[in-house]
N, C-alpha and C. Protein backbone atom coordinates (compact mmCIF):
# COMPACT_ATOMS: atom_id res chain seq x y z
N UNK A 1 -8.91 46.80 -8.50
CA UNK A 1 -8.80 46.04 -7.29
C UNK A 1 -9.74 44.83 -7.31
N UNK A 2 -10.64 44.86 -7.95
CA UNK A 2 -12.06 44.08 -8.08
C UNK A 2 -11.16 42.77 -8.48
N UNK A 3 -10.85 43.01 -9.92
CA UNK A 3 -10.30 41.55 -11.03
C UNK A 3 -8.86 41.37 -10.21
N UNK A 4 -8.60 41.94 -9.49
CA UNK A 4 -7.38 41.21 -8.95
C UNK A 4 -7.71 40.34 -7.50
N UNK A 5 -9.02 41.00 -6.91
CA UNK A 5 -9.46 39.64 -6.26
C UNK A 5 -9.88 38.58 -6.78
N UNK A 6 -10.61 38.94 -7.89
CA UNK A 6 -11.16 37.85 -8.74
C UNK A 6 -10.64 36.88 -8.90
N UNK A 7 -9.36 37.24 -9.66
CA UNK A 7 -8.55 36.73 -9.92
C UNK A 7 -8.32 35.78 -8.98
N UNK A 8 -7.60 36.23 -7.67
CA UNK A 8 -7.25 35.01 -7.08
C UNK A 8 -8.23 34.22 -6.24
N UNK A 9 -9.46 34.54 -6.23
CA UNK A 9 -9.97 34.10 -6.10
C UNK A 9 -10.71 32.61 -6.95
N UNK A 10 -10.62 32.77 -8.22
CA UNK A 10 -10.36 31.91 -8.99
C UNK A 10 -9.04 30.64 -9.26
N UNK A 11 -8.19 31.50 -8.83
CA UNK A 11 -7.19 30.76 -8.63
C UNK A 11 -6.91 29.79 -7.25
N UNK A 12 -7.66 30.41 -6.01
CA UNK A 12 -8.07 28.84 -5.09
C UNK A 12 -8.62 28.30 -5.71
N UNK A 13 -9.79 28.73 -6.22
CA UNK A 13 -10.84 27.37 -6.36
C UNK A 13 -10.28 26.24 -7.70
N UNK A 14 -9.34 26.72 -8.56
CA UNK A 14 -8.65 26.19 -9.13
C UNK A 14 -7.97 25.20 -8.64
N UNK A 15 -6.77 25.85 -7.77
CA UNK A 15 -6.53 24.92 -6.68
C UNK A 15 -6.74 23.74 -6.09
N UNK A 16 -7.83 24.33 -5.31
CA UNK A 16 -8.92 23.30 -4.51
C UNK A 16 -9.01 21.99 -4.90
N UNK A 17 -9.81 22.69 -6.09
CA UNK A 17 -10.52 21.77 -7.06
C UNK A 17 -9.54 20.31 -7.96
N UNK A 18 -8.41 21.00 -8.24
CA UNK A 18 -7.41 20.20 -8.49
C UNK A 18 -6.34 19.33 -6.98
N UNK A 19 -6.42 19.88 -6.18
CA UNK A 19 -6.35 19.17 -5.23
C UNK A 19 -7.32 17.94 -5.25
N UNK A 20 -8.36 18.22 -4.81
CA UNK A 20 -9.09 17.14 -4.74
C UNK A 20 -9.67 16.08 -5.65
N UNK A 21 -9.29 16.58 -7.01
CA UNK A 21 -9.01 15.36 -7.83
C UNK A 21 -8.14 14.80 -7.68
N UNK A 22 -6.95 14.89 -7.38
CA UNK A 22 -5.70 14.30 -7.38
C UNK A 22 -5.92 13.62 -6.52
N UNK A 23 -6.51 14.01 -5.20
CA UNK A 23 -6.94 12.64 -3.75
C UNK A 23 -7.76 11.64 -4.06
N UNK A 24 -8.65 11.81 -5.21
CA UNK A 24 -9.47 11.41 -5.81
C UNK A 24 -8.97 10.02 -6.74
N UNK A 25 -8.19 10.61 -7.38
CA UNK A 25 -7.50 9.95 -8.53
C UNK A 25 -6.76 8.96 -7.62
N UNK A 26 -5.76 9.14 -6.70
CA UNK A 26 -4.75 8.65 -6.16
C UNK A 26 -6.00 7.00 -5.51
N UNK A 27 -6.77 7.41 -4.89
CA UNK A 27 -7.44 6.40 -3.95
C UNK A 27 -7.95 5.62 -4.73
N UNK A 28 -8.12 5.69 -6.03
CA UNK A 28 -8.81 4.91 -7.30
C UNK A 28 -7.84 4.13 -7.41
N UNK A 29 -6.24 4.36 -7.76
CA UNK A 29 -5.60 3.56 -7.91
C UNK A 29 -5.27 2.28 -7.65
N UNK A 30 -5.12 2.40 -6.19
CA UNK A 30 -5.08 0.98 -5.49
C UNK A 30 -6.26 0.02 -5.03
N UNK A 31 -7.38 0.70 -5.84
CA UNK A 31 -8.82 -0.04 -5.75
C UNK A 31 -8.38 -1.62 -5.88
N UNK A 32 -7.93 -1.64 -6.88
CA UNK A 32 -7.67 -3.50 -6.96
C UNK A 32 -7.47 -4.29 -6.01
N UNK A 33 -6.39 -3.72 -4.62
CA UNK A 33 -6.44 -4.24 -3.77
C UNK A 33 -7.90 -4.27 -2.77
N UNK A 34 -8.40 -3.98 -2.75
CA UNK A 34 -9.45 -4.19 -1.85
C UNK A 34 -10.07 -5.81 -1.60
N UNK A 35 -10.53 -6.12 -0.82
CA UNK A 35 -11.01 -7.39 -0.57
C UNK A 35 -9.84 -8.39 -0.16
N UNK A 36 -10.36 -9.16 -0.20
CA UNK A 36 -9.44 -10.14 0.71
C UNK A 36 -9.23 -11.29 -0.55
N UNK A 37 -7.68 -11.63 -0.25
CA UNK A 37 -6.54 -12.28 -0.68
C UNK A 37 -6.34 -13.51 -0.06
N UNK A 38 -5.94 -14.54 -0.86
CA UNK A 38 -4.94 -15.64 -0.58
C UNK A 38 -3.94 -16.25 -1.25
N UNK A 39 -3.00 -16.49 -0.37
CA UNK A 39 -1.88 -17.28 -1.49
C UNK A 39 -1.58 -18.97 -0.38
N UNK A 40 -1.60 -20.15 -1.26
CA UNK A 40 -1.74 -21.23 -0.31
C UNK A 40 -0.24 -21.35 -0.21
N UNK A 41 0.37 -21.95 0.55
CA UNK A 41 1.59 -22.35 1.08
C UNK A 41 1.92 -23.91 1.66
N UNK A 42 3.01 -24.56 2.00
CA UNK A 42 3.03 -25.92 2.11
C UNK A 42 2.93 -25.80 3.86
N UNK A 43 2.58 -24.61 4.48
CA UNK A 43 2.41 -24.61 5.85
C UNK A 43 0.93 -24.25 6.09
N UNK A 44 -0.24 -23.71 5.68
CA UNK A 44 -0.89 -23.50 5.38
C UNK A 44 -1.15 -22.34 3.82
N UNK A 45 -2.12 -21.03 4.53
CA UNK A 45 -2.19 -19.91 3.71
C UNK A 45 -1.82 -18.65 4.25
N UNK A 46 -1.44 -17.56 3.41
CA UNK A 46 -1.35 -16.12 3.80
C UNK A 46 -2.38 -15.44 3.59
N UNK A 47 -3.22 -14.73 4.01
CA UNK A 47 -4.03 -13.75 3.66
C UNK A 47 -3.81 -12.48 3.80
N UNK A 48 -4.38 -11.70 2.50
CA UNK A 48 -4.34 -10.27 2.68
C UNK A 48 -5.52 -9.78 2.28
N UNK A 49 -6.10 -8.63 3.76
CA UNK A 49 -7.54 -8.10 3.84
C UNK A 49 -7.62 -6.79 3.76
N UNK A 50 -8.09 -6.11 2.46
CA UNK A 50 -8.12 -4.72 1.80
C UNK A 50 -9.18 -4.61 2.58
N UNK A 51 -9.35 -2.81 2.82
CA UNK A 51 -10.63 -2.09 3.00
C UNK A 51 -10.47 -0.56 2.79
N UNK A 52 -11.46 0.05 2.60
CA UNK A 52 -11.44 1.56 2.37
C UNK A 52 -12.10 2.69 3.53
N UNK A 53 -11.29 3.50 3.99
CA UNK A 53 -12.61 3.90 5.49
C UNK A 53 -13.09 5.52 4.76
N UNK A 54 -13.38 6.36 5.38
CA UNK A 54 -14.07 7.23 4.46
C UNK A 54 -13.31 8.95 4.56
N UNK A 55 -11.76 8.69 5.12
CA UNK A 55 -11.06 9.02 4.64
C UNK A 55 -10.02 8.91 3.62
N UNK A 56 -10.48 7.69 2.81
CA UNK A 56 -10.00 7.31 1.66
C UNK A 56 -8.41 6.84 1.80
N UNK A 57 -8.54 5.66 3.01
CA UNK A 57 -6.79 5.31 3.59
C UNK A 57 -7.58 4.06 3.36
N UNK A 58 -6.74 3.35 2.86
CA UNK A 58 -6.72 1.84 2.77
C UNK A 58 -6.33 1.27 3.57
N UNK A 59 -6.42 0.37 4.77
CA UNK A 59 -6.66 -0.28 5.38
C UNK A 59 -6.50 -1.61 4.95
N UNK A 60 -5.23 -2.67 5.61
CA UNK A 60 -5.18 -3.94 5.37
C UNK A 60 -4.76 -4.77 6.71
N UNK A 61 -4.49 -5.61 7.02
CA UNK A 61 -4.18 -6.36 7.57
C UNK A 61 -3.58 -8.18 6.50
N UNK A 62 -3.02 -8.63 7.66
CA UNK A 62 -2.40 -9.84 6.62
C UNK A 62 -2.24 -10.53 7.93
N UNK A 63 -2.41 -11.97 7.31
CA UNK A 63 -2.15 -12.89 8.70
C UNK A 63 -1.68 -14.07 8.30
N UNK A 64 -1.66 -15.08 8.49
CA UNK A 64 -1.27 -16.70 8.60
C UNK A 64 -2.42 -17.77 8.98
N UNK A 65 -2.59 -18.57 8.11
CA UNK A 65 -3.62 -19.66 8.78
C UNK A 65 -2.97 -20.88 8.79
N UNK A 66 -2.38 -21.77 9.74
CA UNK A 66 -1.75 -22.69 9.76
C UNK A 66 -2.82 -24.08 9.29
N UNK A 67 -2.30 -25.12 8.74
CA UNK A 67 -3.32 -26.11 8.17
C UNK A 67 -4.10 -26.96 9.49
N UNK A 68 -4.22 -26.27 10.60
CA UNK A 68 -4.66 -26.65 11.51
C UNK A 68 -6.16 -25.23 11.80
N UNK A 69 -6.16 -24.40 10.93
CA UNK A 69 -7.00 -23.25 10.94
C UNK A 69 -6.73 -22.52 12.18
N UNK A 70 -5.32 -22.59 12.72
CA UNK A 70 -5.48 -21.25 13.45
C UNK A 70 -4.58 -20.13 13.18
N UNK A 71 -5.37 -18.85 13.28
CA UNK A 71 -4.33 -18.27 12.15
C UNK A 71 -3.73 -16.97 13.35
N UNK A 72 -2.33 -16.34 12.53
CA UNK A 72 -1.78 -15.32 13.28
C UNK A 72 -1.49 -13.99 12.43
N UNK A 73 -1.73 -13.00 13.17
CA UNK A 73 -2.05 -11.87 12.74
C UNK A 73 -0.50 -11.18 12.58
N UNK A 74 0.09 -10.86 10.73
CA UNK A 74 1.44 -11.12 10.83
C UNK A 74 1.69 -9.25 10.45
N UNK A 75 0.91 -8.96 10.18
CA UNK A 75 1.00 -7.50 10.35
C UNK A 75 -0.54 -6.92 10.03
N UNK A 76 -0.26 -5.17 10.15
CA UNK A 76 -1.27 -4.14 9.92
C UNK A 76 -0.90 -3.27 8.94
N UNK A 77 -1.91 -2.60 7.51
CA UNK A 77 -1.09 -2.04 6.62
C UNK A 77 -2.07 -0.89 6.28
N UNK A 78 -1.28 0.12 6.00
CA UNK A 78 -2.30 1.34 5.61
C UNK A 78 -1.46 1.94 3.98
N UNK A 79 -2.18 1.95 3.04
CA UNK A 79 -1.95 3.19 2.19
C UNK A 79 -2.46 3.92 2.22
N UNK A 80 -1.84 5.54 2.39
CA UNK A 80 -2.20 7.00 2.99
C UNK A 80 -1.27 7.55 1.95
N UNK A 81 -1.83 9.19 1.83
CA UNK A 81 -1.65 10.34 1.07
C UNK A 81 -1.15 11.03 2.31
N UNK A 82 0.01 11.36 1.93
CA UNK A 82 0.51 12.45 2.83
C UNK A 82 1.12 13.65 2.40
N UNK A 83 0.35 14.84 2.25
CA UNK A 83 0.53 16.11 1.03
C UNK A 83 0.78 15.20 -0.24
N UNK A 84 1.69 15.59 -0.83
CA UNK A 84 1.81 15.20 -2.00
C UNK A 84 2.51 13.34 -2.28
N UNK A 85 2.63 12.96 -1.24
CA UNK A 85 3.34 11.79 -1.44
C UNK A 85 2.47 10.31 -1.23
N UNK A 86 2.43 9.23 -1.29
CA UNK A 86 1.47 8.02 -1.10
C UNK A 86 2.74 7.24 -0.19
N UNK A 87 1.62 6.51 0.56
CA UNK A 87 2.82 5.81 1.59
C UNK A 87 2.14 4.13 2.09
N UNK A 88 3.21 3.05 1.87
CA UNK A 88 2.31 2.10 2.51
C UNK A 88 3.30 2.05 3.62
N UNK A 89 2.28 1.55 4.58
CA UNK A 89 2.83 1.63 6.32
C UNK A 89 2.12 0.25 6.84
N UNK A 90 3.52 -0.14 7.13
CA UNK A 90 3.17 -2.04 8.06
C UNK A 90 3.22 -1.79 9.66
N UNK A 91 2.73 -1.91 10.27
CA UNK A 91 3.25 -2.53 11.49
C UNK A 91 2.92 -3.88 12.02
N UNK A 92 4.45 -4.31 12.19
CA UNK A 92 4.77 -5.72 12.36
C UNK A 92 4.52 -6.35 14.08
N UNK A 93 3.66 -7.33 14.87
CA UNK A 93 3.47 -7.09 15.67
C UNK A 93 5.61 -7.53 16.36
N UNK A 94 5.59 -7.14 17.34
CA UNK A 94 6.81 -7.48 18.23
C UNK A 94 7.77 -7.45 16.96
N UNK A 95 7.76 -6.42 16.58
CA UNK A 95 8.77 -5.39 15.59
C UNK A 95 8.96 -3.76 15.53
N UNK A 96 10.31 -3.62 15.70
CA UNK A 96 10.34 -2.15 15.75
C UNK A 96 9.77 -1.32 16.89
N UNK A 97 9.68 -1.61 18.07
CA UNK A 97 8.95 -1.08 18.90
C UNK A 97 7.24 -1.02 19.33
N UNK A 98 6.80 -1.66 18.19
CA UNK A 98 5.26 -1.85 17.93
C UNK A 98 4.69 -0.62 16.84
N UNK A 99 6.31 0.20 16.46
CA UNK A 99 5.76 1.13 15.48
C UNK A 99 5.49 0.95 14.35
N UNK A 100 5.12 1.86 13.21
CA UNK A 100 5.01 1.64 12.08
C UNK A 100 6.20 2.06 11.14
N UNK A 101 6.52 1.34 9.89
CA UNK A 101 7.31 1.61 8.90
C UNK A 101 6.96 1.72 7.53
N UNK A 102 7.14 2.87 7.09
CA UNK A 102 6.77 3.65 5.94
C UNK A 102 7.62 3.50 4.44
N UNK A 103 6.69 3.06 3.80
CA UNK A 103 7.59 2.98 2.59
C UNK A 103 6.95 4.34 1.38
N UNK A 104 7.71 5.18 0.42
CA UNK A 104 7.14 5.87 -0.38
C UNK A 104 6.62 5.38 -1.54
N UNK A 105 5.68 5.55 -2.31
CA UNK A 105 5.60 5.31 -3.42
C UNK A 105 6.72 6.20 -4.37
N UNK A 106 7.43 5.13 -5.23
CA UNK A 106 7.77 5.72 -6.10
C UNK A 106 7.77 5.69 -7.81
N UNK A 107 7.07 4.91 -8.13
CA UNK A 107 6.74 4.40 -9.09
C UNK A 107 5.27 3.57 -8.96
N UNK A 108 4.97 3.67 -10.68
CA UNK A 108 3.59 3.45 -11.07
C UNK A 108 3.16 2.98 -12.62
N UNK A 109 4.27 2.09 -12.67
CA UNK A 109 4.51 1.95 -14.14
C UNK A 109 3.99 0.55 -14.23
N UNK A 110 2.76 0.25 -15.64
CA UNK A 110 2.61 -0.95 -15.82
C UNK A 110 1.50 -1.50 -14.95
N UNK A 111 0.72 -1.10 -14.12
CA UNK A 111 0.10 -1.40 -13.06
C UNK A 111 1.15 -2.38 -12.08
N UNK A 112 2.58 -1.88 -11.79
CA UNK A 112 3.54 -2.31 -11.22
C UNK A 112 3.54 -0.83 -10.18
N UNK A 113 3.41 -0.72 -8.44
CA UNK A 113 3.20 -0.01 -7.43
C UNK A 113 4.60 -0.30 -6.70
N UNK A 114 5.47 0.47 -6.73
CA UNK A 114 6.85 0.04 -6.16
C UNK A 114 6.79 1.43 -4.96
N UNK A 115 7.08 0.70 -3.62
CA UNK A 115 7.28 1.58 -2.51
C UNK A 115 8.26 1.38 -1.50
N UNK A 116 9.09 2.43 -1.15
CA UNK A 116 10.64 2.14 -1.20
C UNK A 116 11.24 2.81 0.20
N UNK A 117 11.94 1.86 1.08
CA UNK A 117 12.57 3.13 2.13
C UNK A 117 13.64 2.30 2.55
N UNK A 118 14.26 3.21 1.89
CA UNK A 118 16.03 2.76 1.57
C UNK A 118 16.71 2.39 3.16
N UNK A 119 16.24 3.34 3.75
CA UNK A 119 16.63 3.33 5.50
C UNK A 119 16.72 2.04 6.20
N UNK A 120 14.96 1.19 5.61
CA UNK A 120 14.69 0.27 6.49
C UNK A 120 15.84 -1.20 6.21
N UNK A 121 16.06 -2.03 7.37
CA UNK A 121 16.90 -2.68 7.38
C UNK A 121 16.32 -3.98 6.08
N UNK A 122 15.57 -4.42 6.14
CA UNK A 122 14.69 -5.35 5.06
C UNK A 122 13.33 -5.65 5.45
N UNK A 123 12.87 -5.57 4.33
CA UNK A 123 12.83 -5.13 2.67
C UNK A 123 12.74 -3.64 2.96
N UNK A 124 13.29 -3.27 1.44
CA UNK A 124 13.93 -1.79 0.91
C UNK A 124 12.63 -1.60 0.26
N UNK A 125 12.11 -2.74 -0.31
CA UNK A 125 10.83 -1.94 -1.28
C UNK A 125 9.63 -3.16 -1.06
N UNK A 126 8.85 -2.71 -1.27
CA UNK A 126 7.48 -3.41 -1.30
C UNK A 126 6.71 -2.94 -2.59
N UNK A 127 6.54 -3.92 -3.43
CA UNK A 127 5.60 -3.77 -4.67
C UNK A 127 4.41 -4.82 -4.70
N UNK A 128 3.82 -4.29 -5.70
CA UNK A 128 2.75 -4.60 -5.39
C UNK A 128 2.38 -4.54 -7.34
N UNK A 129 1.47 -5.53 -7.55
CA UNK A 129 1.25 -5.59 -9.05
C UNK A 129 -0.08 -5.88 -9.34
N UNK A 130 -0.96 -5.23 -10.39
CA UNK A 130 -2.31 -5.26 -10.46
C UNK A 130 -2.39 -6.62 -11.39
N UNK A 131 -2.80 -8.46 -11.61
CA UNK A 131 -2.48 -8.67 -12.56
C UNK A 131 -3.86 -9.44 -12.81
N UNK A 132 -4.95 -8.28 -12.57
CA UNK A 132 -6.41 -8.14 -13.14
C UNK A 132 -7.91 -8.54 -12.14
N UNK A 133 -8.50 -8.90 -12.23
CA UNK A 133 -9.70 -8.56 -11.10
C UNK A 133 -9.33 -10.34 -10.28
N UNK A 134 -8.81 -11.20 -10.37
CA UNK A 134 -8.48 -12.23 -9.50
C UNK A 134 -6.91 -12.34 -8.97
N UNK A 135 -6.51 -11.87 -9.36
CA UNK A 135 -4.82 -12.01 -9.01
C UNK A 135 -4.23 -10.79 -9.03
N UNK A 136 -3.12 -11.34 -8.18
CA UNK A 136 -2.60 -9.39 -7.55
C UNK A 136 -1.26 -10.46 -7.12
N UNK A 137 -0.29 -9.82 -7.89
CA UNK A 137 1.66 -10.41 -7.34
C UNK A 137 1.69 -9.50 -6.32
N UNK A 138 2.30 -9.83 -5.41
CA UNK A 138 3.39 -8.76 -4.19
C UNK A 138 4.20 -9.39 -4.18
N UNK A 139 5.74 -8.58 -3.89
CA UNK A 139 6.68 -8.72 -3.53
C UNK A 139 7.18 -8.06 -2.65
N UNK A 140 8.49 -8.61 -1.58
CA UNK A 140 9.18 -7.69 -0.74
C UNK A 140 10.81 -7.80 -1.44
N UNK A 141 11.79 -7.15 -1.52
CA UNK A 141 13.03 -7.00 -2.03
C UNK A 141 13.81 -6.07 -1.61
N UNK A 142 14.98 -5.97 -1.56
CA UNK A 142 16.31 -5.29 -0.80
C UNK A 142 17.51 -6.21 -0.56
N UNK A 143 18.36 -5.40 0.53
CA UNK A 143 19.63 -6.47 0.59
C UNK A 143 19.76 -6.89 2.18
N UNK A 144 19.81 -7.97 2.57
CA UNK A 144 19.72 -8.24 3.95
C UNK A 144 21.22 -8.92 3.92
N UNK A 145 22.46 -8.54 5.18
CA UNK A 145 23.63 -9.34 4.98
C UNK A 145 24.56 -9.09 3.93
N UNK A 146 24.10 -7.78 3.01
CA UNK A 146 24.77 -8.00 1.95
C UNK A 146 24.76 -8.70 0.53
N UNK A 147 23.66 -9.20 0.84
CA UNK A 147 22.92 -10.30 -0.01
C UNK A 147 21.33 -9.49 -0.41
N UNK A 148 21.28 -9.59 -2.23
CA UNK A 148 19.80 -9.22 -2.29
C UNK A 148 18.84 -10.68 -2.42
N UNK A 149 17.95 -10.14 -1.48
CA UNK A 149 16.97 -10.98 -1.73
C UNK A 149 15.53 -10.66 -1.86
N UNK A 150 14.53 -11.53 -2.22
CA UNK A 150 13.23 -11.01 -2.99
C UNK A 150 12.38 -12.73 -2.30
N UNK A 151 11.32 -12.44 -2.10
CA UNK A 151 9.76 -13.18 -1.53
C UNK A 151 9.02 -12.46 -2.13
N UNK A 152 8.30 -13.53 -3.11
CA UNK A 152 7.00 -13.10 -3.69
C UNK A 152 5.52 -14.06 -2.88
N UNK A 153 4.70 -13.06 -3.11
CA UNK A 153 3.18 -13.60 -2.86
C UNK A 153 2.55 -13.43 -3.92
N UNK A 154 2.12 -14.43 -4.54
CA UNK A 154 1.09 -14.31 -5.54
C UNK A 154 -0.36 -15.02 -4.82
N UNK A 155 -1.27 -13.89 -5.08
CA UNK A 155 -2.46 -13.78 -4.45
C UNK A 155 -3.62 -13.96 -5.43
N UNK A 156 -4.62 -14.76 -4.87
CA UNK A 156 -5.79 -14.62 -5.85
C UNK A 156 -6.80 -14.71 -5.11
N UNK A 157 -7.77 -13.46 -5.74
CA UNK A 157 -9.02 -13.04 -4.70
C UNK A 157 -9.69 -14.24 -3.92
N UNK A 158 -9.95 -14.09 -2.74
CA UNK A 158 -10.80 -15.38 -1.81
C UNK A 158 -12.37 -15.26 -2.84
C-alpha cells in the first residue's frame, strides 16, 4: 500500500512540475514582443506596447499617432494560456460590443506565431514574426467579401 502511494505521489509532482515548465516555457516565447513598437505610415505612426504582469499574460495595447501627435487608442491585446491552449485577445474600442476576440495559437514554426479564429468575420488569423531584437513583422489575413486579404505591420523597436 506504501509504494503505491508513493507512487502516485510521485507522479503529481511529476505532473506539477511539468506543468509548470510548460507555463514557463510558453511565456518565454513571446518575450520578443515586449516593449514598445513602431511602424511609420504616410498618416502618421502605429504603435505597439508589450508588457508582462506577474501572471505571466502579456499585455499590449496599440494605438495611432496622427502627424499632428495626437494619438488614438486602436485596440487592447492580451496573450494568455488557457489550460493547454495560448490565445491572443484584441478588444477593439466601439467593436463587437466592447468585447474581446480570441484568436488560438496554432502554429510556431520559424519564429513565425500564427493565431487563428476561423469564426471571426476579419481577420481569420493574426501572426506575428520574431525578425530579431529590433524588428518584429505582424500581419492580419483572412477573407473579407469573399476576397482574401492581408495588412502587414512591420515594426521596429522605439
Amino acid at each position: 500500500m506504501k509504494r503505491i502511494y508513493l507512487f502516485i505521489v510521485i507522479l503529481l509532482l511529476v505532473g506539477l512540475y511539468s506543468n509548470v515548465k510548460a507555463q514557463k516555457g510558453e511565456s518565454k516565447t513571446f518575450q520578443f514582443v515586449l516593449g514598445s513598437w513602431e511602424m511609420q505610415t504616410p498618416k502618421g505612426k502605429i504603435v505597439e506596447q508589450w508588457s508582462s504582469n506577474a501572471d505571466k499574460i502579456l499585455k499590449g495595447k496599440s494605438y495611432r499617432i496622427n502627424t499632428k501627435g495626437d494619438s488614438i487608442l486602436t485596440e487592447t491585446l492580451e496573450i494568455r494560456k488557457v489550460g493547454k491552449d495560448t490565445f491572443y485577445c484584441s478588444t477593439v474600442p466601439n467593436q463587437n460590443d466592447g468585447k474581446e476576440v480570441c484568436f488560438k495559437l496554432i502554429s510556431t514554426k520559424n519564429q513565425i506565431y500564427i493565431f487563428e479564429n476561423a469564426a471571426h468575420d476579419f481577420p481569420q488569423r493574426i501572426v506575428y514574426q520574431n525578425l530579431g531584437k529590433n524588428e518584429m513583422l505582424a500581419w492580419i489575413e483572412g477573407e473579407l467579401n469573399g476576397k482574401s486579404r492581408k495588412s502587414e505591420f512591420r515594426y521596429k523597436r522605439q
